[in-house]
C-alpha atoms as a PDB file:
ATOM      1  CA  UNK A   1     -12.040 -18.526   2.269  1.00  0.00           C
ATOM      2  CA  UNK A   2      -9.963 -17.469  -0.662  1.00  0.00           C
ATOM      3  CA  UNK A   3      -7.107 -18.465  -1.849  1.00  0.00           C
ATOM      4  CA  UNK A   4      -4.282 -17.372  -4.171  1.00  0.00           C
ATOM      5  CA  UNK A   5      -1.392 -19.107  -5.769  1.00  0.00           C
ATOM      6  CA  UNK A   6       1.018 -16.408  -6.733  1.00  0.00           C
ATOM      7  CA  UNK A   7       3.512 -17.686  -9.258  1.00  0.00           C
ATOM      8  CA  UNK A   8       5.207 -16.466 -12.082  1.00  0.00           C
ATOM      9  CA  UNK A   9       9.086 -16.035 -13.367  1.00  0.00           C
ATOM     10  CA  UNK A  10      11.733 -14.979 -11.115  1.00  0.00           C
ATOM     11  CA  UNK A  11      12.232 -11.256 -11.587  1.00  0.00           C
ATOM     12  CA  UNK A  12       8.195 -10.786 -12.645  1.00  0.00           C
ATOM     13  CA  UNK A  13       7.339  -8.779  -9.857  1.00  0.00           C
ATOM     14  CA  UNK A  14       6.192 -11.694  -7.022  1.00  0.00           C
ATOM     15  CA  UNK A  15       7.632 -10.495  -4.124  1.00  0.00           C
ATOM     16  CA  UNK A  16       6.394  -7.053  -4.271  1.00  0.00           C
ATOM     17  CA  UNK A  17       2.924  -8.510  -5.378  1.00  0.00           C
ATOM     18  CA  UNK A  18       2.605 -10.587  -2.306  1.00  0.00           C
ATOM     19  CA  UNK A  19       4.103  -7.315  -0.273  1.00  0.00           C
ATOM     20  CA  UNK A  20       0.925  -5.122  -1.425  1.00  0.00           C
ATOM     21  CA  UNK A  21      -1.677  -8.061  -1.177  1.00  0.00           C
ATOM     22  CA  UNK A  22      -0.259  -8.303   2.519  1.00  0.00           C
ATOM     23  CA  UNK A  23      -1.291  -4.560   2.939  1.00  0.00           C
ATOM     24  CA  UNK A  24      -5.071  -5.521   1.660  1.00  0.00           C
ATOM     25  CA  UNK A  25      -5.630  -8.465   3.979  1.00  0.00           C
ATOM     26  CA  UNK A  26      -3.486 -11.337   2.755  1.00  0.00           C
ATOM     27  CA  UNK A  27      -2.396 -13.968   4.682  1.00  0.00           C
ATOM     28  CA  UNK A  28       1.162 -14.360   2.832  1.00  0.00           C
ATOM     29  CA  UNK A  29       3.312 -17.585   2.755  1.00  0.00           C
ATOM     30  CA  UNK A  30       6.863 -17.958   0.590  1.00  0.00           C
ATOM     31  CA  UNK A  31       7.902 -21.135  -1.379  1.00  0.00           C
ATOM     32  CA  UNK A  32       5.512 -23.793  -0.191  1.00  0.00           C
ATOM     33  CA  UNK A  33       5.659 -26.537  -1.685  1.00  0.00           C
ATOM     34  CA  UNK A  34       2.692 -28.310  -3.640  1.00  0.00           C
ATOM     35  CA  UNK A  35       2.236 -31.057  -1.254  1.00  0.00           C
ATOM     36  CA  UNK A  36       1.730 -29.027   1.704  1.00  0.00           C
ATOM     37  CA  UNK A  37      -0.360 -26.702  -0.398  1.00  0.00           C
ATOM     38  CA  UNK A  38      -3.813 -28.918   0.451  1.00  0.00           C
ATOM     39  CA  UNK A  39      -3.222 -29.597   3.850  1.00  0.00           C
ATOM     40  CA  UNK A  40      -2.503 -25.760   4.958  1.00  0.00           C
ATOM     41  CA  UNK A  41      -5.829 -24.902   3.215  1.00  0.00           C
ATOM     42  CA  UNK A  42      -7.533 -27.422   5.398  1.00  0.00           C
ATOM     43  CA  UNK A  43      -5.932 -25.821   8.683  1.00  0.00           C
ATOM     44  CA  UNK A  44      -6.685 -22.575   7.405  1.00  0.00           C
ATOM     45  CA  UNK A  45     -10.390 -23.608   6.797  1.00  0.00           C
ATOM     46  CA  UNK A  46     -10.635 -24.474   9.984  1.00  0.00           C
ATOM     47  CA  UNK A  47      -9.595 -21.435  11.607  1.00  0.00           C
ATOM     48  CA  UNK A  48     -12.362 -19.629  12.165  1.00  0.00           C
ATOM     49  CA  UNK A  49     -12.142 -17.113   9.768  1.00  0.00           C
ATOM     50  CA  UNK A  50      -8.738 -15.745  10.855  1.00  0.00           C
ATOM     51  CA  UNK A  51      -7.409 -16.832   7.492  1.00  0.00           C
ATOM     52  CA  UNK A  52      -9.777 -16.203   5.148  1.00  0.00           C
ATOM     53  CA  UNK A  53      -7.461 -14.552   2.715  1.00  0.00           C
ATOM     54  CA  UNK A  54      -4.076 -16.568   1.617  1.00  0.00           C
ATOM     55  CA  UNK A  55      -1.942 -15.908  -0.428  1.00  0.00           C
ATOM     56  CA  UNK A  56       0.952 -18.745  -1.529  1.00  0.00           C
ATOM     57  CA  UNK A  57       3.859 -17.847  -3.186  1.00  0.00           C
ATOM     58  CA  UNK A  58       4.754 -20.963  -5.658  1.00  0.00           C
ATOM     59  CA  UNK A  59       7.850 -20.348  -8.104  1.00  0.00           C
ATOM     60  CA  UNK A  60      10.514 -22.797 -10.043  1.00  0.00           C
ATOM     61  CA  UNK A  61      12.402 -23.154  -6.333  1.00  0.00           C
ATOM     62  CA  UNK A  62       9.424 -25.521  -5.173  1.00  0.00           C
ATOM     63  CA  UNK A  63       8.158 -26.909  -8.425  1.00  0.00           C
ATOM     64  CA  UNK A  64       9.159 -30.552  -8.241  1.00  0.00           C
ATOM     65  CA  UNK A  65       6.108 -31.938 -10.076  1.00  0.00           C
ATOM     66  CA  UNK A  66       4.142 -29.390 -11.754  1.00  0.00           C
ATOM     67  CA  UNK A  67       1.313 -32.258 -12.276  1.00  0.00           C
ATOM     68  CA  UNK A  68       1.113 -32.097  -8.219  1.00  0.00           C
ATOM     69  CA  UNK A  69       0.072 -28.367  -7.875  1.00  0.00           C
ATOM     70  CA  UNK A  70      -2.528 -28.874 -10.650  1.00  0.00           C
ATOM     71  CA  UNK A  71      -3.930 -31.809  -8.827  1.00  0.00           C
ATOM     72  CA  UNK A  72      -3.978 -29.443  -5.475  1.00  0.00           C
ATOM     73  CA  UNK A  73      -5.431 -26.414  -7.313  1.00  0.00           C
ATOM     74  CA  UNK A  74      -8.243 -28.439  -8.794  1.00  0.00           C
ATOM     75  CA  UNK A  75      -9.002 -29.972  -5.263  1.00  0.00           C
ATOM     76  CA  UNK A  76      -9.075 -26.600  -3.872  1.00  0.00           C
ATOM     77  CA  UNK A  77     -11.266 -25.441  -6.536  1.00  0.00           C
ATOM     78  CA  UNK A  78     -13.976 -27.850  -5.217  1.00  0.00           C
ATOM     79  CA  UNK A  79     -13.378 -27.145  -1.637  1.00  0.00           C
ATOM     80  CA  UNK A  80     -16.701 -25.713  -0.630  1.00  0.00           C
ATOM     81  CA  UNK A  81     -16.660 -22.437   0.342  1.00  0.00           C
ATOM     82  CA  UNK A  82     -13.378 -21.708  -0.976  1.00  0.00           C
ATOM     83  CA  UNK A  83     -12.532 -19.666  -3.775  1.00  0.00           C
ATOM     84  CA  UNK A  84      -9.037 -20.349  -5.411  1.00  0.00           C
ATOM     85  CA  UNK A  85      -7.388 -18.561  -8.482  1.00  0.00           C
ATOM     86  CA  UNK A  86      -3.691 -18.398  -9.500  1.00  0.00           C
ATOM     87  CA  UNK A  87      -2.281 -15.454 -10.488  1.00  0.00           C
ATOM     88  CA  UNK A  88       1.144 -15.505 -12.940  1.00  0.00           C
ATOM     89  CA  UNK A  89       3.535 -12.460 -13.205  1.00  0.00           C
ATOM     90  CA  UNK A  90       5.982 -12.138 -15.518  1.00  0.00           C
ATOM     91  CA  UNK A  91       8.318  -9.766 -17.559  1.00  0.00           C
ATOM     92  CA  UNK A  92      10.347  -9.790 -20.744  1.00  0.00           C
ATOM     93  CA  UNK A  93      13.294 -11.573 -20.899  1.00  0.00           C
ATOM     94  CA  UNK A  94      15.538  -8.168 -21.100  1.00  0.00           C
ATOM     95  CA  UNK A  95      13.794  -6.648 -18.008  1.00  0.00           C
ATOM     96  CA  UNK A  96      14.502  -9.414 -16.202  1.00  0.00           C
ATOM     97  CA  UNK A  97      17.585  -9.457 -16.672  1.00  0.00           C
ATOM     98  CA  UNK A  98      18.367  -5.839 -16.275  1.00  0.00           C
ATOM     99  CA  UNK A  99      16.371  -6.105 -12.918  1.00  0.00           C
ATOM    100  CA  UNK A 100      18.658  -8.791 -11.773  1.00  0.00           C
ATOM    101  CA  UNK A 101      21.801  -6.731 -12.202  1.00  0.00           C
ATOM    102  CA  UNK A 102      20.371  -4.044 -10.660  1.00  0.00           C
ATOM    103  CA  UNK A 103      19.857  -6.277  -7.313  1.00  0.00           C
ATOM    104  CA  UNK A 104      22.571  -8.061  -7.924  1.00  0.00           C
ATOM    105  CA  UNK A 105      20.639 -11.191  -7.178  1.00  0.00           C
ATOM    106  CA  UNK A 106      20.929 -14.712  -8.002  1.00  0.00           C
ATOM    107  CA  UNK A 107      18.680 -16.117 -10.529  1.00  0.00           C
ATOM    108  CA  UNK A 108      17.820 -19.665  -8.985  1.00  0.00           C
ATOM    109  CA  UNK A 109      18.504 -21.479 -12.120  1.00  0.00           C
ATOM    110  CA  UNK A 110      21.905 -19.975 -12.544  1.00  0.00           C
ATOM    111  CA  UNK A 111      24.124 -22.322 -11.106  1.00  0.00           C
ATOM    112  CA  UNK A 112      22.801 -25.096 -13.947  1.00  0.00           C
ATOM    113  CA  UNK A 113      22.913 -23.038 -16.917  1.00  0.00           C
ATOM    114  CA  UNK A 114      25.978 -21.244 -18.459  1.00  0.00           C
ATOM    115  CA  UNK A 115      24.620 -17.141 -18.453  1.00  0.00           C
ATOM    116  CA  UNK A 116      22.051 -15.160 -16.448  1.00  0.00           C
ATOM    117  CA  UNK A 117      20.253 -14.938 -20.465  1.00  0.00           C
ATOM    118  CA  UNK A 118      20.235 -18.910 -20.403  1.00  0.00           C
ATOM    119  CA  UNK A 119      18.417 -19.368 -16.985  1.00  0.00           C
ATOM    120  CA  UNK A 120      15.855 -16.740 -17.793  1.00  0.00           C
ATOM    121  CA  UNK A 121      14.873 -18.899 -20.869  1.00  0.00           C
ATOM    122  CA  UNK A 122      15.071 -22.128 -19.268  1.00  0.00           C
ATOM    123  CA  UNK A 123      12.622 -21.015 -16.368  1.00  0.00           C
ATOM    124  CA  UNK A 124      10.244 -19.626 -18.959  1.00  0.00           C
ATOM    125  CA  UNK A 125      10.261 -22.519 -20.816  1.00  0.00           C
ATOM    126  CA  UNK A 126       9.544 -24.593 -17.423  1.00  0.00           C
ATOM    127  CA  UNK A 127       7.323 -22.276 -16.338  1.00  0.00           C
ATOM    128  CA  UNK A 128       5.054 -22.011 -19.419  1.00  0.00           C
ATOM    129  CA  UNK A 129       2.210 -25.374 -18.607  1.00  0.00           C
ATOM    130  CA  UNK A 130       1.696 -22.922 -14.738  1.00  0.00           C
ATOM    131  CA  UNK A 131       1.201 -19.526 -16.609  1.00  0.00           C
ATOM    132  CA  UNK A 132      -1.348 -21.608 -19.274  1.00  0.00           C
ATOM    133  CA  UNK A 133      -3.078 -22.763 -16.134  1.00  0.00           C
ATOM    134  CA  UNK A 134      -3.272 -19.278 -14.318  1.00  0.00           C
ATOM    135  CA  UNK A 135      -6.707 -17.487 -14.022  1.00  0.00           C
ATOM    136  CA  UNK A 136      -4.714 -14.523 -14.108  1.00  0.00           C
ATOM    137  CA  UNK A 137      -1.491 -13.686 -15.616  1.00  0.00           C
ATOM    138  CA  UNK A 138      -0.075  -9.809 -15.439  1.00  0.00           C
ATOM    139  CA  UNK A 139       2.750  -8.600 -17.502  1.00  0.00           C
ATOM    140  CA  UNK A 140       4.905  -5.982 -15.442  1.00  0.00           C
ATOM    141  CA  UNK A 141       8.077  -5.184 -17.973  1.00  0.00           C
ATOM    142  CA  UNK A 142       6.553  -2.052 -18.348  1.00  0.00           C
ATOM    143  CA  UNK A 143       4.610  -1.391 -14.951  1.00  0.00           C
ATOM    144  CA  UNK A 144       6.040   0.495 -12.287  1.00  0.00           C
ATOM    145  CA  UNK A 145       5.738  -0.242  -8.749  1.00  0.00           C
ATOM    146  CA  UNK A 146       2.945   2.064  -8.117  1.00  0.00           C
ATOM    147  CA  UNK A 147       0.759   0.913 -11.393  1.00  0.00           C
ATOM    148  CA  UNK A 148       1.295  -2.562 -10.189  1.00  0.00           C
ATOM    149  CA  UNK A 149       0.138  -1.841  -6.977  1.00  0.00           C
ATOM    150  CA  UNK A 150      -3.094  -0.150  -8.689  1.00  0.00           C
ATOM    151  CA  UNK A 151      -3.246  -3.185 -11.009  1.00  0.00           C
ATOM    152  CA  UNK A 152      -3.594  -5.517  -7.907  1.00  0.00           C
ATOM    153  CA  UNK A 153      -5.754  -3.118  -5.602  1.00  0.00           C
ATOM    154  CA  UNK A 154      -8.420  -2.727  -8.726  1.00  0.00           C
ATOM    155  CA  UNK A 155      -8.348  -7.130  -8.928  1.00  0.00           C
ATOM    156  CA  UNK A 156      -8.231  -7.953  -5.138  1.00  0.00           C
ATOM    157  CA  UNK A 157      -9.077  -4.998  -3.535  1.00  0.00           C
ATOM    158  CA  UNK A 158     -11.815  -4.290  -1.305  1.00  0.00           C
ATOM    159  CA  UNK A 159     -14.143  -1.074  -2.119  1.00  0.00           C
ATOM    160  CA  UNK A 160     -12.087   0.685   0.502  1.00  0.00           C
ATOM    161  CA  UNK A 161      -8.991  -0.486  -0.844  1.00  0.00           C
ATOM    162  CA  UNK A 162      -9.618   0.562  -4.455  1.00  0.00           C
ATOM    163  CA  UNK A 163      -9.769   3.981  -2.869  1.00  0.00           C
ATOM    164  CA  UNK A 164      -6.059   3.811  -2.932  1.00  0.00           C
ATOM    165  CA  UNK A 165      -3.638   5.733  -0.598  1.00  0.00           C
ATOM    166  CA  UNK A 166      -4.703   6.899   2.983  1.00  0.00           C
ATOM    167  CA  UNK A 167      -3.975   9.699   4.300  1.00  0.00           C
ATOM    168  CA  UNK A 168      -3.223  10.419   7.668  1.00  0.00           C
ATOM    169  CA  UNK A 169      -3.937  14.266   8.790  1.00  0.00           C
ATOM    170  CA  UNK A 170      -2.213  15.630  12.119  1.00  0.00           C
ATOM    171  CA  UNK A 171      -2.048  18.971  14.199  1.00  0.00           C
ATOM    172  CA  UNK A 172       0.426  19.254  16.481  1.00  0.00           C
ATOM    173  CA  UNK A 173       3.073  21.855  18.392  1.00  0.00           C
ATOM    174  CA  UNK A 174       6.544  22.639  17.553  1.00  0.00           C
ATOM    175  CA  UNK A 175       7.452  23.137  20.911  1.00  0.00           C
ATOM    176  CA  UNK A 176       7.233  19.335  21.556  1.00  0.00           C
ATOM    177  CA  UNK A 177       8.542  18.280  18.299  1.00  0.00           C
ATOM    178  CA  UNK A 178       8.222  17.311  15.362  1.00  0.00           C
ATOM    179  CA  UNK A 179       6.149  14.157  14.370  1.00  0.00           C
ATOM    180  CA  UNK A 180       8.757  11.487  13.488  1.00  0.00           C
ATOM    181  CA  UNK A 181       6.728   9.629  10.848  1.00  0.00           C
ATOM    182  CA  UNK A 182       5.539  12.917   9.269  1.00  0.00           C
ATOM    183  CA  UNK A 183       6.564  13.056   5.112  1.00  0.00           C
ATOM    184  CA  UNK A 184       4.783  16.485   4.807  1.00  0.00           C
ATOM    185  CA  UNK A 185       5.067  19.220   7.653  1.00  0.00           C
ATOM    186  CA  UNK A 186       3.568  22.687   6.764  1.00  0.00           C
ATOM    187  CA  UNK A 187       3.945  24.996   9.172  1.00  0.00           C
ATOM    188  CA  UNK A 188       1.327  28.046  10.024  1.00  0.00           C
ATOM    189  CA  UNK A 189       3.512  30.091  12.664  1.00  0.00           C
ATOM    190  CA  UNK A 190       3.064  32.533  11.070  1.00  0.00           C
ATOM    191  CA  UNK A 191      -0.993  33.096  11.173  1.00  0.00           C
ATOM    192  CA  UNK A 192      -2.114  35.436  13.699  1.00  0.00           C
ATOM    193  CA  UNK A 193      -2.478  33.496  16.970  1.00  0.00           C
ATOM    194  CA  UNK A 194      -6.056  32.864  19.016  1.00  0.00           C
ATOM    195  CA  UNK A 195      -3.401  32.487  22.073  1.00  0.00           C
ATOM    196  CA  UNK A 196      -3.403  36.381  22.831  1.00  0.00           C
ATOM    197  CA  UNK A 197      -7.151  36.609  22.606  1.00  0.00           C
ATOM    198  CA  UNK A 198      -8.219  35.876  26.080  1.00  0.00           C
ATOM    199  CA  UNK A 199     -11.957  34.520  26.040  1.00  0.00           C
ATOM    200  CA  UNK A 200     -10.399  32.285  22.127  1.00  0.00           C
ATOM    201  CA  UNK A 201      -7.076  30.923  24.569  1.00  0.00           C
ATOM    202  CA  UNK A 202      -8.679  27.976  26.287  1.00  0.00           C
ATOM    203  CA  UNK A 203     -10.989  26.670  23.312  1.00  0.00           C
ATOM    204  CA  UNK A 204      -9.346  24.584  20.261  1.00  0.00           C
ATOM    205  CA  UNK A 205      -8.935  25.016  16.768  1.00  0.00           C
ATOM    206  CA  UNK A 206     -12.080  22.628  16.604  1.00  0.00           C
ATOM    207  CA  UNK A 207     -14.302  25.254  18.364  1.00  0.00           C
ATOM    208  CA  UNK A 208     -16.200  27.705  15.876  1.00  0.00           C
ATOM    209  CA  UNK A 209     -15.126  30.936  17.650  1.00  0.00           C
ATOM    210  CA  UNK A 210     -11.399  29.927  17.117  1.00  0.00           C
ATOM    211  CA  UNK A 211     -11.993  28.756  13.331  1.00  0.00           C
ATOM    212  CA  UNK A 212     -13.446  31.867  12.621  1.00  0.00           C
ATOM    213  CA  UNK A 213     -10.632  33.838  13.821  1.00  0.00           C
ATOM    214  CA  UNK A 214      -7.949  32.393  12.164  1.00  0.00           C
ATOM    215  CA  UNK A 215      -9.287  31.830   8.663  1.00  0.00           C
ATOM    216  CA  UNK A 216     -10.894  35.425   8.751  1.00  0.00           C
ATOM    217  CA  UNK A 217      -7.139  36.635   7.689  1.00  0.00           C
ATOM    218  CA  UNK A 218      -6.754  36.618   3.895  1.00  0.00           C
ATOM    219  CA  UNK A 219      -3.791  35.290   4.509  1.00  0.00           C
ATOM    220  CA  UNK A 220      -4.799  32.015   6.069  1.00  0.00           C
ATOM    221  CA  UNK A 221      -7.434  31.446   3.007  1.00  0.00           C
ATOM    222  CA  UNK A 222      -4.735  32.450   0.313  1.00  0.00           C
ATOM    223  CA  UNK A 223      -2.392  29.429   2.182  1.00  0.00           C
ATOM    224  CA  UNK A 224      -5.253  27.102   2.470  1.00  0.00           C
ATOM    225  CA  UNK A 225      -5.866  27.745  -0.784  1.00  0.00           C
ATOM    226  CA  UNK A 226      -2.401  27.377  -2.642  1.00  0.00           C
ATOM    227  CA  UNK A 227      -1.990  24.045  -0.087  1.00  0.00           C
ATOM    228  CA  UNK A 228      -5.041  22.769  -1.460  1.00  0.00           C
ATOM    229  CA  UNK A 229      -3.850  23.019  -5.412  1.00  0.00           C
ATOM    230  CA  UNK A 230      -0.192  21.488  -4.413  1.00  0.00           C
ATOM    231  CA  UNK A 231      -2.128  18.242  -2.699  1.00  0.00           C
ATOM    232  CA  UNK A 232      -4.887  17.903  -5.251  1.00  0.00           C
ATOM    233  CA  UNK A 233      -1.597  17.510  -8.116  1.00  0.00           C
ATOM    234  CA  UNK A 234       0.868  15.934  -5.231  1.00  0.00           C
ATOM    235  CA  UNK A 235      -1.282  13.219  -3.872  1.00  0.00           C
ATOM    236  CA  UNK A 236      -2.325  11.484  -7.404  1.00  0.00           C
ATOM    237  CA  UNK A 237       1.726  10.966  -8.168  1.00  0.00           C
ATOM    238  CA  UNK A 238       2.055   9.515  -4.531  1.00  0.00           C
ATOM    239  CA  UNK A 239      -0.130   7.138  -4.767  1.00  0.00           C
ATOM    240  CA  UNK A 240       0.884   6.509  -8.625  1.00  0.00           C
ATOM    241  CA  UNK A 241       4.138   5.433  -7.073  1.00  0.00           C
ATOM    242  CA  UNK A 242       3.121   2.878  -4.765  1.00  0.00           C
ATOM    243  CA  UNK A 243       3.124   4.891  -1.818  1.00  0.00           C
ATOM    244  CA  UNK A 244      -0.124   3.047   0.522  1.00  0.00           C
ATOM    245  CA  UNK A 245       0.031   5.807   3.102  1.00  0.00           C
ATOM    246  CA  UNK A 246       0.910   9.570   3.727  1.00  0.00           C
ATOM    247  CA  UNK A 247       1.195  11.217   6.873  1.00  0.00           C
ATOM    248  CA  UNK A 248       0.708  15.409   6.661  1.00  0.00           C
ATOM    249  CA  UNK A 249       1.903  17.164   9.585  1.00  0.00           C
ATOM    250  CA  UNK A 250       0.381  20.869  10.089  1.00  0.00           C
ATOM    251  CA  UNK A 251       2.570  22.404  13.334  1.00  0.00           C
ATOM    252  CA  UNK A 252       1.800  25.994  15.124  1.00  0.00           C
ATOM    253  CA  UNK A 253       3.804  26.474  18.899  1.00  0.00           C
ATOM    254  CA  UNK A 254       2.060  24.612  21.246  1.00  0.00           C
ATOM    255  CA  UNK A 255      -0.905  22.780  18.964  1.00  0.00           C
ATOM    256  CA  UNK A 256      -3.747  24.253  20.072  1.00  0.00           C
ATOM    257  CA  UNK A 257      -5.299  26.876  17.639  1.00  0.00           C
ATOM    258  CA  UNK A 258      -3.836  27.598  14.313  1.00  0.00           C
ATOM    259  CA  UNK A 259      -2.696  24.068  13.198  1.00  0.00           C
ATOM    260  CA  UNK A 260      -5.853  22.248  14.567  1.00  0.00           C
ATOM    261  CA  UNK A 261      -7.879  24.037  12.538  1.00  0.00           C
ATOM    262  CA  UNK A 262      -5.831  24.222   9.273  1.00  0.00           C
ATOM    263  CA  UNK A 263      -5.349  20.205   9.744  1.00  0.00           C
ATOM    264  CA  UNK A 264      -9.387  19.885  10.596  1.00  0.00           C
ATOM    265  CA  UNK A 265      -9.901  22.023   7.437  1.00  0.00           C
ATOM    266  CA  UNK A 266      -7.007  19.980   5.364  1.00  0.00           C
ATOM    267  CA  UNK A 267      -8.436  16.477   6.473  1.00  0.00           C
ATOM    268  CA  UNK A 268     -11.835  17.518   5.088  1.00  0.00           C
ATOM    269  CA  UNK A 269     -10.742  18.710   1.701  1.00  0.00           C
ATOM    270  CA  UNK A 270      -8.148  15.421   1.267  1.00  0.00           C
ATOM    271  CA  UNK A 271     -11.459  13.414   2.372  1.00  0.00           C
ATOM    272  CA  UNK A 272     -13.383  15.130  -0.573  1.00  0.00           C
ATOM    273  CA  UNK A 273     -10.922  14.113  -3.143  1.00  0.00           C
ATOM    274  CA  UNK A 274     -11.676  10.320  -2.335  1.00  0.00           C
ATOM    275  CA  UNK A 275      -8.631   9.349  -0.260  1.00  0.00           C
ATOM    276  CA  UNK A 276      -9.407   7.729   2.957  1.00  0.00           C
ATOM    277  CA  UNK A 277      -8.628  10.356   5.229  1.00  0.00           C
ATOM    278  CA  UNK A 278      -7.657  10.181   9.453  1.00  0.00           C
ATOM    279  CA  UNK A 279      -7.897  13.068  11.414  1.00  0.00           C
ATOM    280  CA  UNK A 280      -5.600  13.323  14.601  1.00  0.00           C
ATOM    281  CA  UNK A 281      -4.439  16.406  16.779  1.00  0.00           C
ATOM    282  CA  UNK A 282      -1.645  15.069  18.831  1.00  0.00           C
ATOM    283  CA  UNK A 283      -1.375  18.233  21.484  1.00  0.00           C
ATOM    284  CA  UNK A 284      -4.506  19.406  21.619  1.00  0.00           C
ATOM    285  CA  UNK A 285      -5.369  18.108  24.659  1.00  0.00           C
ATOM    286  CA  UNK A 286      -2.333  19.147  26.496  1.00  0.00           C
ATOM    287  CA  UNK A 287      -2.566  22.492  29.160  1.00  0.00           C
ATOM    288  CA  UNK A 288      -2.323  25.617  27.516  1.00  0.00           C
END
C-alpha cells in the first residue's frame, strides 16, 4: 500500500496536485485530520487491495498539533508493507497572493491576521517544521499547470503514465453527427469515395482493397501528410498544458470508408510518437 500526505501552503498548487494524482490511481481524501490519519490507513490496509494508493490532503485547516502527524507518519513508515512519503508544495509569497485574487478566494488564515500579505507569512512560518519533514517538497511559482502535471506523472507515475497524454482516435459519419466529446474533427469529404465502387461498398476502411483505394489519390497522402506535421507539433503543447486526454474525430458521410481508414492510419502514426493511443470507429458497423 502506499501512501501520500499531500501538504503544503495554501495557494501552492494542492488541489490540482491531488486532481492529477486522482487521474494516475489515487485514492484522494481532503482535510483529514492527523488523528484519523492512522486509523484510515489501517481500514485501507485491510481492503484488499482496493486502496492501495492514498493520497491525504493535510494543510494549516487541520493542523492542530503538528507533533501528532509526525507521530502518525513515523507509525506509518513502519507499517509493513506500506510505503509512506509526504509531499510539500509551495509558491512564493507574491504568487500566492496574486493567485488568490485571481480566485477571489479566502486565504484560511485571513480572518486572524490584518492583510491577505500577513496570512501568507504567518502560514509559512507555521508551516515550515511539515515542509522540513517532507520527503518531497516542489516549488510551483513558476510551473504551469501542465509542467506540474509532468512534474508529478515523472515522481508517481506508472510506466504507462509517464507516457503522458492519451489519445483517443475515432471514425465516424456526419450524417449521424458529430461526436460530442470530440476537440479535433478533420473532415475527409472530400476524398474520392469507395461507396460508388460496387465490389469496395460493403467492405470497411479496415479492409486492404478499400485502404488502397483511397490513399492511392495524391491527395489523400498530401492530407495525411500535412495532418501528420500539425499533430507531431500540436500534441507536445497539449499535453505541456495539462491536458490528460485528446479525443480526434476523423468524419466522411456515413463512416464507413474514407474516415475509417484515415483514423486507422492516424491512430497508428499518434501510437508511433509514444502517446497511448485508442482506436474506435463508431459507425462502422452500421448498414450501408
Amino acid at each position: 500500500m502506499e501512501i501520500l500526505i499531500i501538504s503544503g501552503l495554501s495557494g501552492g498548487g494542492k488541489s490540482k496536485a491531488a486532481s492529477f494524482l486522482e487521474d494516475i490511481g489515487f485514492y484522494i481524501v481532503d482535510n483529514m485530520p492527523a488523528a484519523m490519519i492512522l486509523k484510515f490507513a489501517e481500514f485501507c490496509a485491510g481492503g484488499g487491495g482496493r486502496y492501495a494508493r492514498v493520497a491525504l490532503v493535510y494543510d494549516v485547516r487541520t493542523a492542530d498539533s503538528f507533533s501528532e502527524l509526525f507521530s502518525v507518519l513515523e507509525k506509518l513508515k513502519a507499517m509493513q508493507n506500506c510505503v509512506c512519503r509526504m509531499l510539500f508544495l509551495e509558491a512564493a509569497p507574491d504568487t500566492i497572493i496574486k493567485r488568490y485574487k485571481e480566485t477571489r478566494r479566502r486565504h484560511p488564515l485571513r480572518e486572524s491576521t490584518d492583510s491577505l500579505e500577513e496570512a501568507v507569512a504567518q502560514e509559512r512560518t507555521l508551516m515550515e517544521p511539515v515542509k522540513e519533514r517532507a520527503d518531497l517538497v516542489i516549488d510551483t511559482t513558476r510551473l504551469s499547470t501542465g509542467k506540474l502535471r509532468q512534474e508529478l506523472l515523472g515522481i508517481f507515475g506508472g510506466e504507462e503514465e509517464k507516457g503522458g497524454m492519451a489519445v483517443n482516435v475515432a471514425s465516424f459519419g456526419f450524417k449521424y453527427g458529430l461526436p460530442l466529446e470530440a476537440d479535433l474533427v478533420f473532415d475527409v469529404r472530400f476524398m474520392p469515395n469507395p461507396f460508388y465502387i460496387e465490389e469496395l461498398r460493403h467492405q470497411t476502411g479496415l479492409d486492404k482493397p478499400v485502404a488502397d483505394y483511397v490513399f492511392g489519390f495524391p491527395q489523400t497522402q498530401d492530407f495525411l501528410g500535412r495532418l501528420r506535421d500539425l499533430l507531431a507539433f500540436t500534441l507536445p503543447l497539449y499535453a505541456e498544458e495539462g491536458k490528460t486526454s485528446l479525443f480526434i474525430g476523423v468524419g466522411c458521410t456515413g463512416g464507413h470508408h474514407r474516415s475509417v481508414a484515415v483514423a486507422h492510419a492516424l491512430a497508428g502514426y499518434i501510437r508511433s510518437l509514444g502517446y497511448q493511443t485508442a482506436e474506435h470507429h463508431r459507425d462502422m458497423e452500421r448498414s450501408v
